[in-house]
N, C-alpha and C. Protein backbone atom coordinates (compact mmCIF):
# COMPACT_ATOMS: atom_id res chain seq x y z
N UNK A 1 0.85 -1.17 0.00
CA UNK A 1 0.00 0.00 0.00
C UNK A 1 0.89 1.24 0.00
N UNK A 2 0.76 1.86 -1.26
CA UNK A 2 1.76 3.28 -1.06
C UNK A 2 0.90 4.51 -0.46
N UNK A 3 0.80 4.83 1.05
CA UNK A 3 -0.22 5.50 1.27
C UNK A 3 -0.01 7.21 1.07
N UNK A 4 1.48 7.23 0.58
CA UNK A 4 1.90 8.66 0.12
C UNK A 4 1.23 8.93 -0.63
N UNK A 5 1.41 8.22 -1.77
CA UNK A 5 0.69 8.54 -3.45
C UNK A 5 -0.73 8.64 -2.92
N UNK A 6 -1.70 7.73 -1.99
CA UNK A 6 -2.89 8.18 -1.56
C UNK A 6 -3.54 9.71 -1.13
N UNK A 7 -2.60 9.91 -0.24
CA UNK A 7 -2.46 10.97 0.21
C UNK A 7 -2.38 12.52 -0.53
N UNK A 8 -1.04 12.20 -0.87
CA UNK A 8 -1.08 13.47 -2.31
C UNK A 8 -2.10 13.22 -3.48
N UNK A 9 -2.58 12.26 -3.47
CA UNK A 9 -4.16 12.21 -4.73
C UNK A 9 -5.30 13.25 -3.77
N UNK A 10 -5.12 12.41 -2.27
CA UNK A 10 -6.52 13.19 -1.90
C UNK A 10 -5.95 14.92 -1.53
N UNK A 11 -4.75 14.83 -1.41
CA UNK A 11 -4.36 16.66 -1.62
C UNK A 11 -5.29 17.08 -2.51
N UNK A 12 -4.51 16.96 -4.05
CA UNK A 12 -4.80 17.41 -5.33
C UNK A 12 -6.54 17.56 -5.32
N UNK A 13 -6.82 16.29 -5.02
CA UNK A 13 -8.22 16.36 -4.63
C UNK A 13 -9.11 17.56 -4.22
N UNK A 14 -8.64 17.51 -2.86
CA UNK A 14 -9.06 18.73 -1.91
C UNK A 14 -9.10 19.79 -2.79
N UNK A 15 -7.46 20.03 -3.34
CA UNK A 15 -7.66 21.70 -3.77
C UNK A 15 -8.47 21.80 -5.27
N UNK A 16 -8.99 20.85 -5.34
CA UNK A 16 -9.50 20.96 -6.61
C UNK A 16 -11.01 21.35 -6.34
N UNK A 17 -11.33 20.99 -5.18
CA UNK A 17 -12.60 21.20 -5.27
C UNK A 17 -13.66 20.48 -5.67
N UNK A 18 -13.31 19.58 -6.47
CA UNK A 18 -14.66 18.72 -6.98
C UNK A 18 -15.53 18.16 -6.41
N UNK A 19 -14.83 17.29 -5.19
CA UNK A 19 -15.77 16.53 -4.15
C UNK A 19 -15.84 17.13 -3.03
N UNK A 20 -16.68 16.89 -2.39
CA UNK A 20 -16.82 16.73 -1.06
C UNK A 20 -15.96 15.68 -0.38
N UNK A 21 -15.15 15.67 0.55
CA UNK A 21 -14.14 14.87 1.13
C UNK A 21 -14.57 13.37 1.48
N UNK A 22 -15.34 13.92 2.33
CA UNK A 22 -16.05 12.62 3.45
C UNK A 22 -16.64 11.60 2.21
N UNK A 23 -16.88 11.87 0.32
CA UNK A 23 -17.40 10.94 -0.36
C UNK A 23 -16.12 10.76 -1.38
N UNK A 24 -14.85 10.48 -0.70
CA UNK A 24 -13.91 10.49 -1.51
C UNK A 24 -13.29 8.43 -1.74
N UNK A 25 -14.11 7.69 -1.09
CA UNK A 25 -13.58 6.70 -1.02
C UNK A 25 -13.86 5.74 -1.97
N UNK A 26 -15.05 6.15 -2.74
CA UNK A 26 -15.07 5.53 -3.99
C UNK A 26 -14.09 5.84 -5.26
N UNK A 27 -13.72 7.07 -5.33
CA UNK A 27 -12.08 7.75 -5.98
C UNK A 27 -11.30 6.63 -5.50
N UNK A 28 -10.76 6.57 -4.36
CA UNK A 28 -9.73 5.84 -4.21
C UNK A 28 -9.92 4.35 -4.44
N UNK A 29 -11.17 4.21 -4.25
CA UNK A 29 -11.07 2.50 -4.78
C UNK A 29 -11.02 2.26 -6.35
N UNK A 30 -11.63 3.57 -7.39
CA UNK A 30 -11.58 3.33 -8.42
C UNK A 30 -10.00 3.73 -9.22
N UNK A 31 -9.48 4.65 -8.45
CA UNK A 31 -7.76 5.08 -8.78
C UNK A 31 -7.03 4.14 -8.64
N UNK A 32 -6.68 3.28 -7.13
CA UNK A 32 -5.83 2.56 -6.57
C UNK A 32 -6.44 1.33 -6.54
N UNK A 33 -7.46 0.87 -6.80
CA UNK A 33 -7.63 -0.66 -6.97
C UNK A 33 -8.10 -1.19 -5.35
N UNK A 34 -8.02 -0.52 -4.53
CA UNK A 34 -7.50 -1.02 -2.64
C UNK A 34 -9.68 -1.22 -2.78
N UNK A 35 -9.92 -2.01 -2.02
CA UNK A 35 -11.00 -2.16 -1.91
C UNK A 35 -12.13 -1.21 -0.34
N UNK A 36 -13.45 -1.37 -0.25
CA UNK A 36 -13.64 -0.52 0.04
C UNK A 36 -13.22 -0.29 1.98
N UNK A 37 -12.93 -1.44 2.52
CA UNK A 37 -12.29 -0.98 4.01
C UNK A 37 -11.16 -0.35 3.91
N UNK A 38 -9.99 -0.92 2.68
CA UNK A 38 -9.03 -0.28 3.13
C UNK A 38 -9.18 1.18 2.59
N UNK A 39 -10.03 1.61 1.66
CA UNK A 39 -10.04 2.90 1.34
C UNK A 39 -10.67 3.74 2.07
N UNK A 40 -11.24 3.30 3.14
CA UNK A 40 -12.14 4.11 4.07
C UNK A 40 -11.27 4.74 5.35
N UNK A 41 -10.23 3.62 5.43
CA UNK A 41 -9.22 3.76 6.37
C UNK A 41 -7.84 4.69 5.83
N UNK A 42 -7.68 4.42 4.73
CA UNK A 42 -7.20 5.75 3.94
C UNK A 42 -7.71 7.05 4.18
N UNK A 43 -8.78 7.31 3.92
CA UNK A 43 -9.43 8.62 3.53
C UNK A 43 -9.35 8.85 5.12
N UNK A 44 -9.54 8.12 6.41
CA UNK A 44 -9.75 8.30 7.73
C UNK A 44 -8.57 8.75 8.41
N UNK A 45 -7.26 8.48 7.90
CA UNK A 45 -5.99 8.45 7.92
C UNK A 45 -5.60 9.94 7.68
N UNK A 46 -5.74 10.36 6.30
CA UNK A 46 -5.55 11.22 5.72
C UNK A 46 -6.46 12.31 6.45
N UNK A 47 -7.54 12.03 6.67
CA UNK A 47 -8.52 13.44 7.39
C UNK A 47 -7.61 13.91 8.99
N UNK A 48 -7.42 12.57 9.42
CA UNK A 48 -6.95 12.84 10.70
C UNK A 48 -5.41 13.22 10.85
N UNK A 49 -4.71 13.33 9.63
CA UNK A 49 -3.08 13.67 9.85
C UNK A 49 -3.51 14.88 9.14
N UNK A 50 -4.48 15.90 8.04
CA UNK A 50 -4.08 16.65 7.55
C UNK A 50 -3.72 18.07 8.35
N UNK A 51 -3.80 18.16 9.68
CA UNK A 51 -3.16 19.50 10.35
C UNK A 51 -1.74 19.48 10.60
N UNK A 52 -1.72 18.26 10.70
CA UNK A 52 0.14 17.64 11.15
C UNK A 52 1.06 17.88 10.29
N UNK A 53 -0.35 17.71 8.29
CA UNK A 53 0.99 17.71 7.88
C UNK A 53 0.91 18.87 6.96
N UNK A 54 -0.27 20.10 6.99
CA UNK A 54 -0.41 21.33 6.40
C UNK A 54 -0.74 21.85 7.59
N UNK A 55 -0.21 22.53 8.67
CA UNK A 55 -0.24 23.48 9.46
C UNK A 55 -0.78 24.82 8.99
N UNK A 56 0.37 24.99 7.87
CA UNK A 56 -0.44 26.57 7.47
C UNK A 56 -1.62 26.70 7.07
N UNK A 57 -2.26 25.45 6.26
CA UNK A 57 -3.53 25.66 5.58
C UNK A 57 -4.30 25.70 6.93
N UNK A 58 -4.10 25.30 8.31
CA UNK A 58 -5.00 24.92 9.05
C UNK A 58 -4.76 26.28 10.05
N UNK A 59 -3.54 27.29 10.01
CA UNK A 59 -3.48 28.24 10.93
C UNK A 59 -4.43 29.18 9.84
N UNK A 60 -4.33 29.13 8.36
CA UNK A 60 -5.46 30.16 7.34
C UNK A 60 -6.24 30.52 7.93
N UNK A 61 -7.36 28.75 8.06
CA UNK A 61 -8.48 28.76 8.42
C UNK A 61 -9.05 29.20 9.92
N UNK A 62 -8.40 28.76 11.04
CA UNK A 62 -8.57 29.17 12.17
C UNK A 62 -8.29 30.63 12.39
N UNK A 63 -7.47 31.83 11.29
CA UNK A 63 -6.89 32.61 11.31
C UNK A 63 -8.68 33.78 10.42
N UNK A 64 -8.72 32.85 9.78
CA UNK A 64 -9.64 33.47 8.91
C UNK A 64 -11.11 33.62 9.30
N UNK A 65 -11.54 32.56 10.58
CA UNK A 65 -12.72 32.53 10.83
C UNK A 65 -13.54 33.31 10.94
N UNK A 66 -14.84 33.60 11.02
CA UNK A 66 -15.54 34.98 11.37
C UNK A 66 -15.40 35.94 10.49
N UNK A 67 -14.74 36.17 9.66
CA UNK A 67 -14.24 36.78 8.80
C UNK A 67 -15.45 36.70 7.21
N UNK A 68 -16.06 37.53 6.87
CA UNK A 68 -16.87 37.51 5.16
C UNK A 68 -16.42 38.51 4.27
C-alpha cells in the first residue's frame, strides 16, 4: 500500500474542489484498486493527519474565521 501517493491524490483532490471529502472513497477504490475498508481507512488516515501535515492551511483557516 503506497499510502503517500494516496495521500497526495486526496491533496490534489481537496484543492480541486470537486468533491466533497467525506465521499472520496469511492475515488480511491476506483484510482488505486484497494477495496472498500481499506479505502475508508485511507481517507480516515488522511482526514486525521491533515493539520500535522499542512499546518499553514490549518493556521489560514482558524486565522480566517468569522471573517466575510
Amino acid at each position: 500500500m503506497d499510502k503517500k501517493l494516496v495521500f497526495e491524490f486526496l491533496d490534489e483532490l481537496r484543492e480541486s474542489g470537486a468533491v466533497n471529502m467525506f465521499g472520496a472513497t469511492p475515488l480511491i477504490v476506483m484510482t488505486f484498486g484497494y477495496d472498500r475498508d481499506t479505502s475508508r481507512k485511507l481517507l480516515a488516515d488522511w482526514m486525521n493527519t491533515f493539520s500535522e501535515r499542512h499546518p499553514e492551511l490549518v493556521k489560514n483557516i482558524s486565522t480566517n474565521k468569522g471573517e466575510t
